[in-house]
C-alpha atoms as a PDB file:
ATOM      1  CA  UNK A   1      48.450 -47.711  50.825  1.00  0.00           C
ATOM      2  CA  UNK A   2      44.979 -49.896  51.643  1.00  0.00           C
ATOM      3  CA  UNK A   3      43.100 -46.504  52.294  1.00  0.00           C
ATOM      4  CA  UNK A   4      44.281 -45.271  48.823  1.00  0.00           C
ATOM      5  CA  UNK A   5      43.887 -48.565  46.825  1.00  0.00           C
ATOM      6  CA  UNK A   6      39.929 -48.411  48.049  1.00  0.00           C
ATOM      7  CA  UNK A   7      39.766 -44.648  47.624  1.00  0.00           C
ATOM      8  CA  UNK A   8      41.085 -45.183  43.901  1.00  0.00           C
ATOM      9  CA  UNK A   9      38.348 -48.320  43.371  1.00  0.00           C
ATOM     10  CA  UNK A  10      35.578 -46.474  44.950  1.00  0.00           C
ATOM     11  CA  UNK A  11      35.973 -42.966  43.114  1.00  0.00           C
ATOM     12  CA  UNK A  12      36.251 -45.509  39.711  1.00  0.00           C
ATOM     13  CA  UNK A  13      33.020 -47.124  40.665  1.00  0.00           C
ATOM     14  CA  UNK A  14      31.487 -43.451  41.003  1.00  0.00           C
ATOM     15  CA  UNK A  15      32.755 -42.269  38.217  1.00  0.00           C
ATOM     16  CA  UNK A  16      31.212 -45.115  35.966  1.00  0.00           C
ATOM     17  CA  UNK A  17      28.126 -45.379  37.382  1.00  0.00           C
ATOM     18  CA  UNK A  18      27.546 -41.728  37.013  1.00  0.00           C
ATOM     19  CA  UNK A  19      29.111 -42.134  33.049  1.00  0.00           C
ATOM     20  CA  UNK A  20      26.155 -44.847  32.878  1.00  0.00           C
ATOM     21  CA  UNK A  21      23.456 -43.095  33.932  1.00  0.00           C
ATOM     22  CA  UNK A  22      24.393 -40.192  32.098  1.00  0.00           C
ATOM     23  CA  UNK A  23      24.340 -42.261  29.148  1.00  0.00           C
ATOM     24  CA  UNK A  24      21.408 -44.032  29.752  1.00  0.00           C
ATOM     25  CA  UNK A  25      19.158 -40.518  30.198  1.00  0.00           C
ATOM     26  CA  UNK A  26      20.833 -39.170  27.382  1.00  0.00           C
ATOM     27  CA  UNK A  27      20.882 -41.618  24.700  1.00  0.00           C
ATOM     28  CA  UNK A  28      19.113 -44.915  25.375  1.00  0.00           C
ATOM     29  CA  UNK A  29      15.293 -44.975  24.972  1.00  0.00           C
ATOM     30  CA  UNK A  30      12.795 -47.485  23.394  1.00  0.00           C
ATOM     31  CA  UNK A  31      13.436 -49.773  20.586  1.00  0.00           C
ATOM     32  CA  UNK A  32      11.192 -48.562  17.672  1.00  0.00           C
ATOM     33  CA  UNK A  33      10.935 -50.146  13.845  1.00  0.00           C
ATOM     34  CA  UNK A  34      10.292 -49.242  10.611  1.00  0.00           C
ATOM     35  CA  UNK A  35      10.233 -49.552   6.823  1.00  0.00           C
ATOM     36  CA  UNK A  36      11.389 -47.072   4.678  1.00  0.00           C
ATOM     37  CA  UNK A  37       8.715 -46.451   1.772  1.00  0.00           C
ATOM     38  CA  UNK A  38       9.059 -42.795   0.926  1.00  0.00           C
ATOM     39  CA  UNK A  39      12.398 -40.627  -0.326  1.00  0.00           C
ATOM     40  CA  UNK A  40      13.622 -37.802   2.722  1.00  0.00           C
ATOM     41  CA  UNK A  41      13.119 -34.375   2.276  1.00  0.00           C
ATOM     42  CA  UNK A  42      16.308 -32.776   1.569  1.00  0.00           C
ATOM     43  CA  UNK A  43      16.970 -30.384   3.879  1.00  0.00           C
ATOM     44  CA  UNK A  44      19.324 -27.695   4.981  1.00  0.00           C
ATOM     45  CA  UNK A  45      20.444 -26.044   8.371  1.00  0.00           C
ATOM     46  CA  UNK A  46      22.494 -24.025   9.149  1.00  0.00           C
ATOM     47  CA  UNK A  47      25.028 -24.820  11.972  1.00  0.00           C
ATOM     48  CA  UNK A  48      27.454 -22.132  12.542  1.00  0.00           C
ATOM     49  CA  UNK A  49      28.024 -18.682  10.696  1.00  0.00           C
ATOM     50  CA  UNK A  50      30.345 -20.584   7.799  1.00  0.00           C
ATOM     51  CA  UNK A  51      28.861 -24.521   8.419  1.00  0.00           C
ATOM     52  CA  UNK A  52      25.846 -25.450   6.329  1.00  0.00           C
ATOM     53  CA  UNK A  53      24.292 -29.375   6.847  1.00  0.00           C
ATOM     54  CA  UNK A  54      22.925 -31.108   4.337  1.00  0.00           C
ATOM     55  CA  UNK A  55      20.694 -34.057   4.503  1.00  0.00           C
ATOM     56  CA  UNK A  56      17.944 -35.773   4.104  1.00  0.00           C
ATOM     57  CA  UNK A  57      14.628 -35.446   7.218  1.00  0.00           C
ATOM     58  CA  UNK A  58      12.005 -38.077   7.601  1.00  0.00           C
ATOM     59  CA  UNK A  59       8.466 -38.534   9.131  1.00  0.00           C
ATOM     60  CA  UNK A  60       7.689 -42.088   9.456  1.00  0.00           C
ATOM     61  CA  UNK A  61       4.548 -44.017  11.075  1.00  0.00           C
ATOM     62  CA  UNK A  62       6.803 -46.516  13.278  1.00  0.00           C
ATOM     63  CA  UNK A  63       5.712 -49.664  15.508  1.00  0.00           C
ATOM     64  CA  UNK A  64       7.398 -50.571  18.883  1.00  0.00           C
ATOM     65  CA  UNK A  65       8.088 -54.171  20.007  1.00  0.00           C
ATOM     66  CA  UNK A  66       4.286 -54.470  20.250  1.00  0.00           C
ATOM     67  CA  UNK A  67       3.040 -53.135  17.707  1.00  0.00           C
ATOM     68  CA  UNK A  68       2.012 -49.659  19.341  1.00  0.00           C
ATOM     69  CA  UNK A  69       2.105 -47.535  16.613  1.00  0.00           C
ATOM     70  CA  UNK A  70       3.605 -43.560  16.854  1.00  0.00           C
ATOM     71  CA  UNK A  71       4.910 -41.113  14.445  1.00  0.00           C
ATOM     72  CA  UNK A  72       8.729 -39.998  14.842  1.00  0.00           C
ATOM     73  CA  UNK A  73      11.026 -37.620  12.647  1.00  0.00           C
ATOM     74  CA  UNK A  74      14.387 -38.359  12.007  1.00  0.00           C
ATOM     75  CA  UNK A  75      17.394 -37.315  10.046  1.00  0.00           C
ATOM     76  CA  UNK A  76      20.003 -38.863   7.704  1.00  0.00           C
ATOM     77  CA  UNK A  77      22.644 -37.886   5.319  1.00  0.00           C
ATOM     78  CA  UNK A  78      21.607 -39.216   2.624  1.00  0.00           C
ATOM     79  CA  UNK A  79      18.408 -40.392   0.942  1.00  0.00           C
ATOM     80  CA  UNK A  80      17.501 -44.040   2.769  1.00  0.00           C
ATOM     81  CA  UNK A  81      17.463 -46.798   0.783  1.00  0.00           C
ATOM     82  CA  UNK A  82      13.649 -47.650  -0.304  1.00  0.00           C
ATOM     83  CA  UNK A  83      12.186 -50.921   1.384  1.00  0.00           C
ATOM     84  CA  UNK A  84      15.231 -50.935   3.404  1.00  0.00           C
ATOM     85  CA  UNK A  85      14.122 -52.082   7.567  1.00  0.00           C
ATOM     86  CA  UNK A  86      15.528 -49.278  10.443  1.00  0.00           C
ATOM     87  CA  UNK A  87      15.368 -49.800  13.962  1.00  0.00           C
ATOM     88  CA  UNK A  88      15.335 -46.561  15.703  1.00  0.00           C
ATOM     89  CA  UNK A  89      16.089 -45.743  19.348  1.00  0.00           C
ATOM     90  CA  UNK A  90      13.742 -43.305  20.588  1.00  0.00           C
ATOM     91  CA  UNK A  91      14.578 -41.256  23.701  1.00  0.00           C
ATOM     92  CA  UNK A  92      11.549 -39.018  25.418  1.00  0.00           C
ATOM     93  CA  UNK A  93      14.011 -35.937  25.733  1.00  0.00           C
ATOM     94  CA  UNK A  94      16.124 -36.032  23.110  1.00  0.00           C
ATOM     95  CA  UNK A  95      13.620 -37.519  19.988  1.00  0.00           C
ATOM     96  CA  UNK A  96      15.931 -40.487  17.344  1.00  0.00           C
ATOM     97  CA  UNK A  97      19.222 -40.777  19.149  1.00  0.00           C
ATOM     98  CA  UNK A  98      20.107 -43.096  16.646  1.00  0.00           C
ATOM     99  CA  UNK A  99      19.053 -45.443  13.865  1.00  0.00           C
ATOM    100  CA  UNK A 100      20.913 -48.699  11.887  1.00  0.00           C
ATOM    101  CA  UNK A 101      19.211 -50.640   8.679  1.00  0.00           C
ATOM    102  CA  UNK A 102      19.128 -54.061   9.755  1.00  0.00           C
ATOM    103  CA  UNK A 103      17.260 -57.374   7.878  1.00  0.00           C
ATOM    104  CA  UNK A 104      13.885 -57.975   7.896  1.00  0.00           C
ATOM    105  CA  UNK A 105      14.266 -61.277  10.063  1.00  0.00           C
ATOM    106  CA  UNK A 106      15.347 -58.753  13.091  1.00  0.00           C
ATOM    107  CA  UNK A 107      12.025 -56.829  13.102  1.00  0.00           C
ATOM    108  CA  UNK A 108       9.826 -58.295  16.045  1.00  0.00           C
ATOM    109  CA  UNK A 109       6.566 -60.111  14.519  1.00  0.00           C
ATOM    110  CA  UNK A 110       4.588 -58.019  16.609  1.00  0.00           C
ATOM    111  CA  UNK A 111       5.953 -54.369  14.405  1.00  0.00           C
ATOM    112  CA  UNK A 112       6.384 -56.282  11.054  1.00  0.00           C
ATOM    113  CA  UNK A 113       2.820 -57.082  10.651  1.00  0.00           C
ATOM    114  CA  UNK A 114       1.900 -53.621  11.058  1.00  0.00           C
ATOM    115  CA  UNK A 115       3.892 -52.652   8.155  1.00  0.00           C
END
């Protein structure tokens, strides 16, 4: 029962740790800010033979933590609120993994004085 019990905890503890890493290559990158000035340009792709997207694409100058400054392009469904403050998460494989408005008291001094 003992040498099941630990094979059970340790083939859990693989599992996750792989599930983490996984997630961690896939989805988690670098913290990157910006301010939206500019309405998207509407676009349309095609996804499957019957499934058509529509939304809205965006090339933004954004700052990191620092300050360092790169462009990025992005994609929404609809048309971002102007003025409105994103923080992106920028991944080196995958591009924007994911983006959330938040206030202007959460953008680092560093990135809002570059705005």
């Amino acid at each position: 029962m003992k040498k099941i019990l630990a094979g059970l905890i340790a083939f859990l503890l693989i599992t996750g740790a792989t599930t983490y890493s996984w997630y961690k290559i896939s989805y988690a990158g670098t913290s990157c800010y910006v301010q939206i000035n500019n309405d998207g340009k509407k676009t349309i792709e095609k996804v499957h033979e019957n499934n058509v997207w529509h939304g809205f694409s965006y090339k933004e100058k954004v700052h990191e933590k620092s300050g360092k400054e790169k462009v990025l392009e992005f994609t929404s469904t609809h048309n971002l609120r102007k003025q409105a403050y994103l923080k992106l998460t920028y991944n080196k494989g995958k591009g924007v993994t994911n983006w959330e408005e938040i206030k202007k008291s959460e953008v680092p001094k560093k990135a809002l004085d570059n705005f």
